[in-house]
PDB file of N, CA and C in Angstrom:
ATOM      1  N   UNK A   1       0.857  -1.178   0.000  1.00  0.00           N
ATOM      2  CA  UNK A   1       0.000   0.000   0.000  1.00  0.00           C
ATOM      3  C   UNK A   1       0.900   1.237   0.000  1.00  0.00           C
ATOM      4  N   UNK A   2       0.502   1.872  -1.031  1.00  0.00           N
ATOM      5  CA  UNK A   2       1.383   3.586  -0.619  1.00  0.00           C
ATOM      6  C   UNK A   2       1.166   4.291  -0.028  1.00  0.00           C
ATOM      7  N   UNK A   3       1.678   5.566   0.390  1.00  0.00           N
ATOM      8  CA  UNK A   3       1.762   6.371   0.903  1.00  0.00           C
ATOM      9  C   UNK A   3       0.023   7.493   0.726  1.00  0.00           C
ATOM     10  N   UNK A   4      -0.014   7.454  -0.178  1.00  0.00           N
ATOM     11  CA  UNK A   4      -1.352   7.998  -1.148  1.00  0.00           C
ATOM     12  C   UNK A   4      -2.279   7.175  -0.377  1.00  0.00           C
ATOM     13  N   UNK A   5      -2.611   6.059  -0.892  1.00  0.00           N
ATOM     14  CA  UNK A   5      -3.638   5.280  -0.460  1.00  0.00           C
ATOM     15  C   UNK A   5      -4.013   4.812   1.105  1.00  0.00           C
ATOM     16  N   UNK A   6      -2.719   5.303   1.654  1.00  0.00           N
ATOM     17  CA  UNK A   6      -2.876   5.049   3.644  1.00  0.00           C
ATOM     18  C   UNK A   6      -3.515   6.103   3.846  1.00  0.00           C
ATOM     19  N   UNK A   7      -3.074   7.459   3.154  1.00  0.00           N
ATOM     20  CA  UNK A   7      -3.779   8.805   3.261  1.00  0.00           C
ATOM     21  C   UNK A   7      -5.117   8.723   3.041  1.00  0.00           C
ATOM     22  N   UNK A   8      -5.416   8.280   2.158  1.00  0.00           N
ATOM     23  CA  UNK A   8      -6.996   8.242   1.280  1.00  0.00           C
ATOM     24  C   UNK A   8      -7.742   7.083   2.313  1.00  0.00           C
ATOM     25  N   UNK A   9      -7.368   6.547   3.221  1.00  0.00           N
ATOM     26  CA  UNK A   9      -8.100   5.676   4.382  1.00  0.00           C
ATOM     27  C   UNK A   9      -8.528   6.358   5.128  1.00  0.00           C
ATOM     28  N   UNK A  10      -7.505   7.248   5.762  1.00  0.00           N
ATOM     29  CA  UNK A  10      -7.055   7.772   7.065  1.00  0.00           C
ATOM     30  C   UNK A  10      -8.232   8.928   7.176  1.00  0.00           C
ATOM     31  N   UNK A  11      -8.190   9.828   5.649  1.00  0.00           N
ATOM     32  CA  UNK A  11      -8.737  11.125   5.682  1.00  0.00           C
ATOM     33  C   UNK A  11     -10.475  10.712   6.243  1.00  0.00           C
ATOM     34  N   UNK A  12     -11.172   9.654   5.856  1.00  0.00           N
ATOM     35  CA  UNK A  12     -12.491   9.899   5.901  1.00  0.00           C
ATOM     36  C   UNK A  12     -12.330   9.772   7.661  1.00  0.00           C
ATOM     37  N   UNK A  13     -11.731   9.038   8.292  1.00  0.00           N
ATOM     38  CA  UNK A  13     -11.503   8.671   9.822  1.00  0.00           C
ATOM     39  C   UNK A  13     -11.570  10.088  10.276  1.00  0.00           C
ATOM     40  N   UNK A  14     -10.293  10.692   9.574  1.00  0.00           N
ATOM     41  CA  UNK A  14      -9.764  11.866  10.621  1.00  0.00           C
ATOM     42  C   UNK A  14     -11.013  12.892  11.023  1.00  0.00           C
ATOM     43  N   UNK A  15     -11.655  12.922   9.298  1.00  0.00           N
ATOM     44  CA  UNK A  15     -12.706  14.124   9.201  1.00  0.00           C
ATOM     45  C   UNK A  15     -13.751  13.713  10.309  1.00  0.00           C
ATOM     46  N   UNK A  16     -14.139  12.490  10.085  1.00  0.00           N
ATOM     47  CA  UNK A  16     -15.782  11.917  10.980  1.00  0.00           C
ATOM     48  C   UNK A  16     -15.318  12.128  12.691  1.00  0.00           C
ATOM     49  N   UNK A  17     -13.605  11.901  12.884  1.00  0.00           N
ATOM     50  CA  UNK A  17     -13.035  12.194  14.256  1.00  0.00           C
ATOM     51  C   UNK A  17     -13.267  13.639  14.410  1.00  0.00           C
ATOM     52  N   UNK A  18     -13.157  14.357  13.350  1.00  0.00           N
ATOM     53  CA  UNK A  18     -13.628  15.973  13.654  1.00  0.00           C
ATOM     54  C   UNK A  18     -14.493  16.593  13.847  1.00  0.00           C
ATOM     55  N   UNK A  19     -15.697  15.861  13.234  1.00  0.00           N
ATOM     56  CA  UNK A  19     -16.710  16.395  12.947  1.00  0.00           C
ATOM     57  C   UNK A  19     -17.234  16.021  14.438  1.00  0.00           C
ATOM     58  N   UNK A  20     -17.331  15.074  15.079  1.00  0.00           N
ATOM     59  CA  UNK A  20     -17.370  14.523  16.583  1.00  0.00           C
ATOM     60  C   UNK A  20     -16.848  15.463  17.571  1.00  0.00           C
ATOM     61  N   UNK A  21     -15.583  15.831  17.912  1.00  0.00           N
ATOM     62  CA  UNK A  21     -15.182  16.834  18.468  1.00  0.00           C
ATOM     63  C   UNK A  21     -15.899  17.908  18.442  1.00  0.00           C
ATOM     64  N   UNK A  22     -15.770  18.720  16.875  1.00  0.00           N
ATOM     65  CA  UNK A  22     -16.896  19.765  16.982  1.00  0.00           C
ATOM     66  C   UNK A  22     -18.087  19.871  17.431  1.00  0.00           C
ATOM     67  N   UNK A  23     -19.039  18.569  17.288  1.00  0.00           N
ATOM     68  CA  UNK A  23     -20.135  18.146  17.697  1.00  0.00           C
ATOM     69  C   UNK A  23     -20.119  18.774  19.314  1.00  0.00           C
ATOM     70  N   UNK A  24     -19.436  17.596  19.820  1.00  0.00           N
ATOM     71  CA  UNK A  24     -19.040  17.879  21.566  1.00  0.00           C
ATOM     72  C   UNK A  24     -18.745  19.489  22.269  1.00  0.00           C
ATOM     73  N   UNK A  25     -17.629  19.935  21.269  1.00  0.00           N
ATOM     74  CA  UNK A  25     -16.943  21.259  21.678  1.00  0.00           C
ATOM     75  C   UNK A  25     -18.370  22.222  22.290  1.00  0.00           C
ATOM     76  N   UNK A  26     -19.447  21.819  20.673  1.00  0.00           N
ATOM     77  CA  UNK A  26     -20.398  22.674  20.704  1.00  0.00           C
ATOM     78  C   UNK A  26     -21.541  22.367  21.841  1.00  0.00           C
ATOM     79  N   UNK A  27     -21.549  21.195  21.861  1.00  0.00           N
ATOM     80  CA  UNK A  27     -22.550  20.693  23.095  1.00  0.00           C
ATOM     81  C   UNK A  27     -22.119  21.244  24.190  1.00  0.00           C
ATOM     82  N   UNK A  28     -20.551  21.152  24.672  1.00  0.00           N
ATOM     83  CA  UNK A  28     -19.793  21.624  26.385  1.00  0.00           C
ATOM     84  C   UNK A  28     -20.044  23.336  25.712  1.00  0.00           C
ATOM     85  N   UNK A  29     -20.295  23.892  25.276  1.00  0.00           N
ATOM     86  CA  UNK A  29     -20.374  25.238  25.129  1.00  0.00           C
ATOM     87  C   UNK A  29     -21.773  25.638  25.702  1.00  0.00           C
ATOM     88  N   UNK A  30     -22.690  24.881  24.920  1.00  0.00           N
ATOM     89  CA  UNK A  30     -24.072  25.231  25.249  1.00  0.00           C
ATOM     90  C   UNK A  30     -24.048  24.827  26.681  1.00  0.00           C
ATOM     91  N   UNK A  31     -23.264  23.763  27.166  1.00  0.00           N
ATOM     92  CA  UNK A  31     -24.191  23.024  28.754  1.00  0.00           C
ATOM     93  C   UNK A  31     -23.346  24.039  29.831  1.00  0.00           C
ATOM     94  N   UNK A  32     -22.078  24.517  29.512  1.00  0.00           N
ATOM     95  CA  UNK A  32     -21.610  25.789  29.870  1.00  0.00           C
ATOM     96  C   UNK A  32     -22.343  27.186  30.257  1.00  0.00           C
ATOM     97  N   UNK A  33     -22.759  27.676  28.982  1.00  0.00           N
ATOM     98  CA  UNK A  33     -23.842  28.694  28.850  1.00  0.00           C
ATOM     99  C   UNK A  33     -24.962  28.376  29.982  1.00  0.00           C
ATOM    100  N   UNK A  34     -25.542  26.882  29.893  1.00  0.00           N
ATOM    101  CA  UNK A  34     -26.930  26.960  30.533  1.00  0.00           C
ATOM    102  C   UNK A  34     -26.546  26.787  31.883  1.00  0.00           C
ATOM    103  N   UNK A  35     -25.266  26.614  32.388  1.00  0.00           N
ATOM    104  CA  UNK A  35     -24.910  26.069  33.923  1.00  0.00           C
ATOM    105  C   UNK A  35     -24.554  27.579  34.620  1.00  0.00           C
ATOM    106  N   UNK A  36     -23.673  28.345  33.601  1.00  0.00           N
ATOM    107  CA  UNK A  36     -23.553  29.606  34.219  1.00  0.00           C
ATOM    108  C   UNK A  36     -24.649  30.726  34.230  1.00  0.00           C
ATOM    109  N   UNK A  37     -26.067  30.526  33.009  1.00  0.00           N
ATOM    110  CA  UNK A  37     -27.075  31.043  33.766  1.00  0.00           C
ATOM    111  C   UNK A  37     -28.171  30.534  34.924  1.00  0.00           C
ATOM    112  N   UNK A  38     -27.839  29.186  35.006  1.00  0.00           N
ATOM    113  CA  UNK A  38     -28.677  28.776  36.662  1.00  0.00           C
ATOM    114  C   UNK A  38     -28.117  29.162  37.615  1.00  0.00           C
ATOM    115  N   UNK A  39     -26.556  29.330  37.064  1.00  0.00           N
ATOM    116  CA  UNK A  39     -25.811  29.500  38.598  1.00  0.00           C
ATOM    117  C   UNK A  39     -26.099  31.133  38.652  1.00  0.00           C
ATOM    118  N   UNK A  40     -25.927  32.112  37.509  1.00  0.00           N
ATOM    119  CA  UNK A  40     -26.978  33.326  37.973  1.00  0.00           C
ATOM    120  C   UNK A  40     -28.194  33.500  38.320  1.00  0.00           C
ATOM    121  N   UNK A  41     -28.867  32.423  38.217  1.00  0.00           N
ATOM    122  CA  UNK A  41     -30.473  32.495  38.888  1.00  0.00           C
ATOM    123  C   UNK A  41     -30.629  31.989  39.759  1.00  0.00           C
ATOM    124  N   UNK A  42     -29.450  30.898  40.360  1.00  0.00           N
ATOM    125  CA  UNK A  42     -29.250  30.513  41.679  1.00  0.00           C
ATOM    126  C   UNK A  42     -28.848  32.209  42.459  1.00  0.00           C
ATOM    127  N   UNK A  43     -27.965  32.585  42.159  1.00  0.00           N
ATOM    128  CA  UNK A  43     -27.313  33.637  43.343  1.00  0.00           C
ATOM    129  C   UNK A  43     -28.457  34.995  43.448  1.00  0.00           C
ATOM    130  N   UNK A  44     -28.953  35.210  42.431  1.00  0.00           N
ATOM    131  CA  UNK A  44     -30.581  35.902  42.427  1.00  0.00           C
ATOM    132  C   UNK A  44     -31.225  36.017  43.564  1.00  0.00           C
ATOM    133  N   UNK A  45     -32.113  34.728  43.332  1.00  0.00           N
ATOM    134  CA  UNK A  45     -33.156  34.220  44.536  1.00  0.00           C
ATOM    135  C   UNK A  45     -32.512  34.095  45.698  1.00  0.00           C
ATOM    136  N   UNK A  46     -31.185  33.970  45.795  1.00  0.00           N
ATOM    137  CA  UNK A  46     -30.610  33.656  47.159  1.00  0.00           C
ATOM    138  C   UNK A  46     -30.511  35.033  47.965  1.00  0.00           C
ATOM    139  N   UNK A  47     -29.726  35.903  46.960  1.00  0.00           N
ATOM    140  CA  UNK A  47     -29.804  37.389  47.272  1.00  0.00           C
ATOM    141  C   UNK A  47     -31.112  38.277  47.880  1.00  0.00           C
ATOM    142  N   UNK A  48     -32.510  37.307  46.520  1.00  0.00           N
ATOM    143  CA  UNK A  48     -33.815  38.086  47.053  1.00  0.00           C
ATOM    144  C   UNK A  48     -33.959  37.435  47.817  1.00  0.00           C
ATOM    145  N   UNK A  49     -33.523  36.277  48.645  1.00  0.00           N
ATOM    146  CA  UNK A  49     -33.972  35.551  50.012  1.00  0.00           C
ATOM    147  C   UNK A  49     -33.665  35.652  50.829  1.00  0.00           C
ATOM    148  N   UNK A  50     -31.911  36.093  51.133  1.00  0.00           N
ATOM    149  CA  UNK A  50     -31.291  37.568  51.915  1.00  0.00           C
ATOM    150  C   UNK A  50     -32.112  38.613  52.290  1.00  0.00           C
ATOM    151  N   UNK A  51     -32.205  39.346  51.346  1.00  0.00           N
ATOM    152  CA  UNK A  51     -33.302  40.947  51.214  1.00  0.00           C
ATOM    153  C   UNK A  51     -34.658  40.382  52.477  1.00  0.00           C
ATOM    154  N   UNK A  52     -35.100  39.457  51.753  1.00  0.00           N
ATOM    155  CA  UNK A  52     -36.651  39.659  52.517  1.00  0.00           C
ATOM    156  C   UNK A  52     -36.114  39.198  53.967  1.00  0.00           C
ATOM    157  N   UNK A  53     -35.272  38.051  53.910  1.00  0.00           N
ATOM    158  CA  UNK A  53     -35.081  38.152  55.995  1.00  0.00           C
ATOM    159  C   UNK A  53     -35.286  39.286  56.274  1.00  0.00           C
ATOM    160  N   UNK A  54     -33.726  39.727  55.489  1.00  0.00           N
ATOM    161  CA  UNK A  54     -32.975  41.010  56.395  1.00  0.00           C
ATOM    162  C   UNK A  54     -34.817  42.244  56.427  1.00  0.00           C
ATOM    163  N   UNK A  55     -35.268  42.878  55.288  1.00  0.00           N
ATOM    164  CA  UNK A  55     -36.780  43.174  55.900  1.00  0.00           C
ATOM    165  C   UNK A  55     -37.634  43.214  57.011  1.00  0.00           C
ATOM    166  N   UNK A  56     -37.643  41.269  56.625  1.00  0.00           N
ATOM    167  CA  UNK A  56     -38.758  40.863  57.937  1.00  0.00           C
ATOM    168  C   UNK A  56     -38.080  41.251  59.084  1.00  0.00           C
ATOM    169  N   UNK A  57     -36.598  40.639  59.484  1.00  0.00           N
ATOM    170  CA  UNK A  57     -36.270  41.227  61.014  1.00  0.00           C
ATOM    171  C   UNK A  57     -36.154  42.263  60.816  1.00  0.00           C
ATOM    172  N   UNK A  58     -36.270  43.549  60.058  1.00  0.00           N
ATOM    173  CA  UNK A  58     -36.307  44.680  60.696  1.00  0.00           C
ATOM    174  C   UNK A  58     -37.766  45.320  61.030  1.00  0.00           C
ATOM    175  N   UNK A  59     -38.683  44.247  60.987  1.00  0.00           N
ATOM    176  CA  UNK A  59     -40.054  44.802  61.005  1.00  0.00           C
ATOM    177  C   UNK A  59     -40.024  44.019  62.372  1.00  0.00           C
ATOM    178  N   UNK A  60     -39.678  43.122  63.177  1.00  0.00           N
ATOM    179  CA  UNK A  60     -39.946  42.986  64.853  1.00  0.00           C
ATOM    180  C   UNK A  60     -39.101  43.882  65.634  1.00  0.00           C
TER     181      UNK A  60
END
């Protein structure tokens, strides 16, 4: 087998290995995105759940 023809194996592998990666890259991007806006809507509600204590004890 030549040199040519190990290439001409290899290439459809390498690409479908790429196209996979990209796949993924793009998936950990999105699950990224959606983790760092819960974790801003986590610290939110926690903040407005702060606020209203701090409120209520100042109303006894």
């Amino acid at each position: 087998m030549t040199a040519d023809e190990r290439l001409s194996q290899l290439e459809p592998l390498l690409s479908s290995a790429l196209r996979a990666l990209d796949q993924h890259t793009n998936q950990l991007n999105l699950l990224t995105t959606a983790v760092s806006e819960q974790g801003s809507n986590i610290i939110f509600v926690l903040r407005e759940q702060e606020a209203a204590k701090s409120r209520l004890d100042g109303v006894d």
